[in-house]
Protein backbone atom coordinates (compact mmCIF):
# COMPACT_ATOMS: atom_id res chain seq x y z
CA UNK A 1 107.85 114.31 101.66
CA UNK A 2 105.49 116.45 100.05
CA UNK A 3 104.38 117.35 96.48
CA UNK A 4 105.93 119.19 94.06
CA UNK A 5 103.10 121.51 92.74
CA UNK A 6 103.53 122.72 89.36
CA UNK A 7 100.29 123.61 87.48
CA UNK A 8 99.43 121.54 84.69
CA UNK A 9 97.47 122.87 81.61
CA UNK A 10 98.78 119.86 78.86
CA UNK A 11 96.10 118.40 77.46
CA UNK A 12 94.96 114.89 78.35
CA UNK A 13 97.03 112.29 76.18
CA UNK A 14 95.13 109.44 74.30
CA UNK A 15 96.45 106.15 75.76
CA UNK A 16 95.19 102.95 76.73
CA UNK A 17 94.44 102.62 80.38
CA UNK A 18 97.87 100.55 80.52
CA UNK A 19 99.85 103.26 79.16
CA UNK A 20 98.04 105.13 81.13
CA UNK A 21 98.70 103.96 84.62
CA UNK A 22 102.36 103.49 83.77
CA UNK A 23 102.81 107.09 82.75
CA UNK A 24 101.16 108.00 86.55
CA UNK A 25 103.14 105.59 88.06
CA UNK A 26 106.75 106.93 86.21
CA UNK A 27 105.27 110.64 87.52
CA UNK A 28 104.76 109.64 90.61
CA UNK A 29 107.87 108.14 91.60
CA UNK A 30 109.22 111.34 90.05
CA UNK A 31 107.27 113.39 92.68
CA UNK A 32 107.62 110.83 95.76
CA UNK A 33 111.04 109.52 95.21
CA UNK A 34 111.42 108.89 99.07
CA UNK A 35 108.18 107.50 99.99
CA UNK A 36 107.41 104.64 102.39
CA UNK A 37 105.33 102.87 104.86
CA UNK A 38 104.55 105.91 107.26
CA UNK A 39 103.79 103.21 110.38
CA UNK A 40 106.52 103.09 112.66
CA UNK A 41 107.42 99.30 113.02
CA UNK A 42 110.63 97.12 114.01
CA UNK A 43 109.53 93.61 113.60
CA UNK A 44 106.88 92.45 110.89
CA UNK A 45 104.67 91.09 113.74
CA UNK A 46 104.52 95.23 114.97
CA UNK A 47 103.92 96.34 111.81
CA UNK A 48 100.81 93.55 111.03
CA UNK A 49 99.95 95.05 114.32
CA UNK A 50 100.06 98.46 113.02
CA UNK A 51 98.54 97.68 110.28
CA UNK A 52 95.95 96.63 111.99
CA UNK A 53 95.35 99.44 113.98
CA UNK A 54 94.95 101.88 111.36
CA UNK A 55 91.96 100.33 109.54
CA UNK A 56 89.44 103.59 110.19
CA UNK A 57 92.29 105.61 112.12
CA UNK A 58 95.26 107.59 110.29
CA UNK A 59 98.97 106.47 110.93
CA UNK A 60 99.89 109.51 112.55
CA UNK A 61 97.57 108.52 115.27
CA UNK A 62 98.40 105.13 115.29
CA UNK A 63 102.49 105.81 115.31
CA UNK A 64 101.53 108.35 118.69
CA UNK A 65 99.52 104.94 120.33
CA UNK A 66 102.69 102.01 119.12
CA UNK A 67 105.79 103.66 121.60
CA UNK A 68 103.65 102.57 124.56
CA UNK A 69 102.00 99.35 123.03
CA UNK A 70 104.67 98.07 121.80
CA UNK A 71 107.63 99.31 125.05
CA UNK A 72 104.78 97.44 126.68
CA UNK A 73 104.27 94.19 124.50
CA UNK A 74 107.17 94.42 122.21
CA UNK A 75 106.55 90.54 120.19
CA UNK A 76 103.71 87.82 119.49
CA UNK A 77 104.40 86.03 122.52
CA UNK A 78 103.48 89.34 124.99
CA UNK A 79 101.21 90.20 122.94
CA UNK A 80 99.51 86.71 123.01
CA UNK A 81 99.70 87.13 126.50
CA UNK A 82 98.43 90.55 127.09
CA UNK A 83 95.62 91.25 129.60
CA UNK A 84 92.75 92.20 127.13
CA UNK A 85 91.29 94.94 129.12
CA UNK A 86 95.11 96.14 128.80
CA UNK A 87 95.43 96.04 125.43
CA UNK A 88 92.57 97.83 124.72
CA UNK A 89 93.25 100.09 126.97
CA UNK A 90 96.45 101.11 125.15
CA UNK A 91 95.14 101.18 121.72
CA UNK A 92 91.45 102.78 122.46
CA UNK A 93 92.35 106.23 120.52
CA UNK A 94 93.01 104.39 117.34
CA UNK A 95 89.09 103.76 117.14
CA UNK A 96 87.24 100.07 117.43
CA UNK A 97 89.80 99.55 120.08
CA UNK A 98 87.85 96.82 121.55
CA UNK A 99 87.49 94.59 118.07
CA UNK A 100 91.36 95.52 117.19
CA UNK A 101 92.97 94.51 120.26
CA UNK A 102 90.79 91.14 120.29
CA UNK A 103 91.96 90.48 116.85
CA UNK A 104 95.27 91.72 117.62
CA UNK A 105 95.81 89.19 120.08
CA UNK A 106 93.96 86.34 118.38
CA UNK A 107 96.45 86.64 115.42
CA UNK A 108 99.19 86.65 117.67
CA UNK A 109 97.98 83.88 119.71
CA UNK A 110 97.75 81.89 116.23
CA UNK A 111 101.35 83.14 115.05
CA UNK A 112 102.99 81.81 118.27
CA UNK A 113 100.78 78.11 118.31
CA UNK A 114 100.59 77.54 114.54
CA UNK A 115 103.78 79.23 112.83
CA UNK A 116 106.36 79.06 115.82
CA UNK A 117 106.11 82.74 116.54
CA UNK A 118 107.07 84.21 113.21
CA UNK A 119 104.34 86.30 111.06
CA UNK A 120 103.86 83.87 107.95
CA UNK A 121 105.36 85.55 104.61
CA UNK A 122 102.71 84.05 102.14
CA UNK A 123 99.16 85.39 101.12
CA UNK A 124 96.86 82.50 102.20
CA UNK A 125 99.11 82.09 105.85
CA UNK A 126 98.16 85.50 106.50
CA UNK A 127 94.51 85.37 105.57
CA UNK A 128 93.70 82.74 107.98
CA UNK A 129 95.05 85.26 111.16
CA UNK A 130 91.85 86.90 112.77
CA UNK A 131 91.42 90.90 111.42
CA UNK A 132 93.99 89.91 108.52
CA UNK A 133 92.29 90.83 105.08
CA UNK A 134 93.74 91.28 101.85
CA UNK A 135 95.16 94.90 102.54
CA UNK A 136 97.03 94.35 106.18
CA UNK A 137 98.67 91.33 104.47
CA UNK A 138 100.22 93.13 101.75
CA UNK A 139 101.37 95.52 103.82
CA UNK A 140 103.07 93.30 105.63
CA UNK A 141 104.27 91.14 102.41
CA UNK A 142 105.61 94.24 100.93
CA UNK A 143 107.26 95.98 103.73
CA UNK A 144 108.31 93.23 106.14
CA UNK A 145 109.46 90.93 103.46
CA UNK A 146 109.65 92.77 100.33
CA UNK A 147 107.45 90.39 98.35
CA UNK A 148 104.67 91.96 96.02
CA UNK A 149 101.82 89.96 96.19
CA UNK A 150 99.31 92.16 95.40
CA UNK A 151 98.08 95.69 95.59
CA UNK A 152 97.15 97.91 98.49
CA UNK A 153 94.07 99.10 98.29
CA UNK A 154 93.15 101.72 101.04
CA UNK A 155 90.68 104.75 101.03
CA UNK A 156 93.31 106.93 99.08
CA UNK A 157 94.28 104.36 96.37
CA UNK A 158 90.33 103.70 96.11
CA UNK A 159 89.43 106.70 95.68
CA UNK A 160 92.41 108.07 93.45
CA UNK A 161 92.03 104.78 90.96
CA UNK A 162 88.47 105.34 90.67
CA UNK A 163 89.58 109.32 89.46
CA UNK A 164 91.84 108.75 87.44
CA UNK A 165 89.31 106.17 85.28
CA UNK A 166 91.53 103.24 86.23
CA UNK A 167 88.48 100.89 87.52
CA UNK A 168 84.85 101.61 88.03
CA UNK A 169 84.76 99.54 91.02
CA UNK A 170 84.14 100.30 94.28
CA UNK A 171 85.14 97.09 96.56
CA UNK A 172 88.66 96.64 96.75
CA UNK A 173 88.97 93.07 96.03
CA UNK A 174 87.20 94.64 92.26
CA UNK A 175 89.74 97.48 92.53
CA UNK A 176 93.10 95.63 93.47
CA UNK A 177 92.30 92.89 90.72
CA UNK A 178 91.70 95.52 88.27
CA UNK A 179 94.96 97.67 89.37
CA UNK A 180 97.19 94.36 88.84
CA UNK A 181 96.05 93.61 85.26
CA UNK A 182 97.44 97.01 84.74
CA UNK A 183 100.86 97.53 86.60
CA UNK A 184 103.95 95.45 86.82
CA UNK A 185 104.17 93.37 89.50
CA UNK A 186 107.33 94.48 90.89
CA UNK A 187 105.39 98.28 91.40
CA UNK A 188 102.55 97.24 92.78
CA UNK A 189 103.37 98.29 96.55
CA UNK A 190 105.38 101.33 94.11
CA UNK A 191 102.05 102.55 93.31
CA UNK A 192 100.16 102.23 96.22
CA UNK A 193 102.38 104.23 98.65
CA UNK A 194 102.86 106.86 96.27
CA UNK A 195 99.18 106.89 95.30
CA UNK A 196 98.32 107.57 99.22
CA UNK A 197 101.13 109.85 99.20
CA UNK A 198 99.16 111.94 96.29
CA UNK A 199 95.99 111.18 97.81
CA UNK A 200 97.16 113.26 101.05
CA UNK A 201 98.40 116.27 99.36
CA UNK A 202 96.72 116.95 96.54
CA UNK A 203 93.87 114.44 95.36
CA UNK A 204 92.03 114.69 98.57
CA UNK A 205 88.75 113.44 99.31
CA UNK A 206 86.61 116.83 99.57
CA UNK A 207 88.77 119.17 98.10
CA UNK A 208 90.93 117.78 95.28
CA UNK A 209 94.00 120.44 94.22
CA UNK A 210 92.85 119.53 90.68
CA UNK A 211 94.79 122.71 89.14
CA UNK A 212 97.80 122.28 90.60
CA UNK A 213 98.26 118.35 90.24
CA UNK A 214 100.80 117.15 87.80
CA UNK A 215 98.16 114.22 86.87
CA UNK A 216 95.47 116.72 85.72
CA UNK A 217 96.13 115.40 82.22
CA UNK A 218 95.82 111.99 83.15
CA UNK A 219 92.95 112.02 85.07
CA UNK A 220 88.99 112.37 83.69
CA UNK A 221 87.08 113.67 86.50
CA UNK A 222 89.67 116.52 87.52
CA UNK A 223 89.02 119.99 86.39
CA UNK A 224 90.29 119.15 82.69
CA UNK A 225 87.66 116.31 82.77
CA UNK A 226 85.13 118.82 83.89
CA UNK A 227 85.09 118.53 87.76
């Protein structure tokens, strides 16, 4: 779902940067109502595979490359099992296809010997699976098994928290610390799927829509902060 674009010419309110990102997250649940992990998934062992996948890539690309993969190796086990030169094969146009599908299958090789063939549902299990950092497992915390244990920190939600003042970080173990002192736990995957949400059609990378987005106020490097 896209944004509503209204233009916003309010001027910036003085809060703390608590208040702060509550008052984005209230708007944007108020503009994104619907929003939700755009990878295309059945199982939470295809969506950590997903996940994986689109590291560097976007999801659209990676939900036109999953139909084959996954017809072809639908669960851990096949996927444990997969001729290599295969696997890469299938997944090449999602970029670093040759790292991704050996991680890929290393992390499904470990979920079938070490945790009977289910994707683990805690932090430190999935850390230890090869190509698993902090922001593929909570992905797959938060949409798999609806357990927030931390933020999402991709491109968008790095670059939209550094805008909008909310850490001056710019690794996302910094950023994602930062981002939990100041939201509720229960809305931390909240903000980070609308955030990339935002982040696609307005707050973009080159060309922010600073006029017409309804967190100009909010936000100190848009064109109200002088951009």
């Amino acid at each position: 779902m896209g944004a509503k674009i209204v233009p916003v010419t309010t001027k910036r309110k003085s809060l703390t940067k608590k208040q702060k990102a509550g008052e984005i997250l209230t708007r944007l649940k108020r503009l994104y109502p619907d929003a939700t992990c755009s990878l295309t998934y059945s199982t939470p062992v295809q969506l950590l595979v997903a996940t994986i996948l689109s590291a560097q890539c976007t999801d659209e690309r990676v939900n036109q490359v999953t139909p084959a993969l996954f017809g072809r190796f639908p669960d851990a086990e096949s996927l444990a099992n997969a001729d290599l030169t295969e696997l890469e094969t299938l997944v090449r146009s999602t970029g670093f296809y040759r790292n991704k599908a050996k991680n890929i299958q290393a992390a499904c090789r470990m979920i079938v010997s070490e945790f009977d063939s289910v994707v683990p549902n805690t932090m430190e299990q999935l850390l230890k699976l090869p190509g698993v950092a902090r922001k593929t497992a909570n992905v797959v915390l938060a949409h798999a098994y609806g357990i927030n244990a931390g933020v999402t920190v991709d491109t968008h939600v790095k670059r939209l928290s550094q805008r909008l003042g909310l850490t001056k970080y710019a690794d996302p173990i910094h950023i994602e610390k930062d981002l939990m002192k100041l939201l509720p736990q229960p809305d931390w995957e909240n903000w980070s799927i609308r955030l990339i949400y935002h982040g696609r059609a307005v707050c973009k990378a080159r060309s922010p829509a600073c006029v017409a987005c309804e967190l100009a106020d909010l936000c100190p490097t848009g064109v109200e902060g002088g951009r």
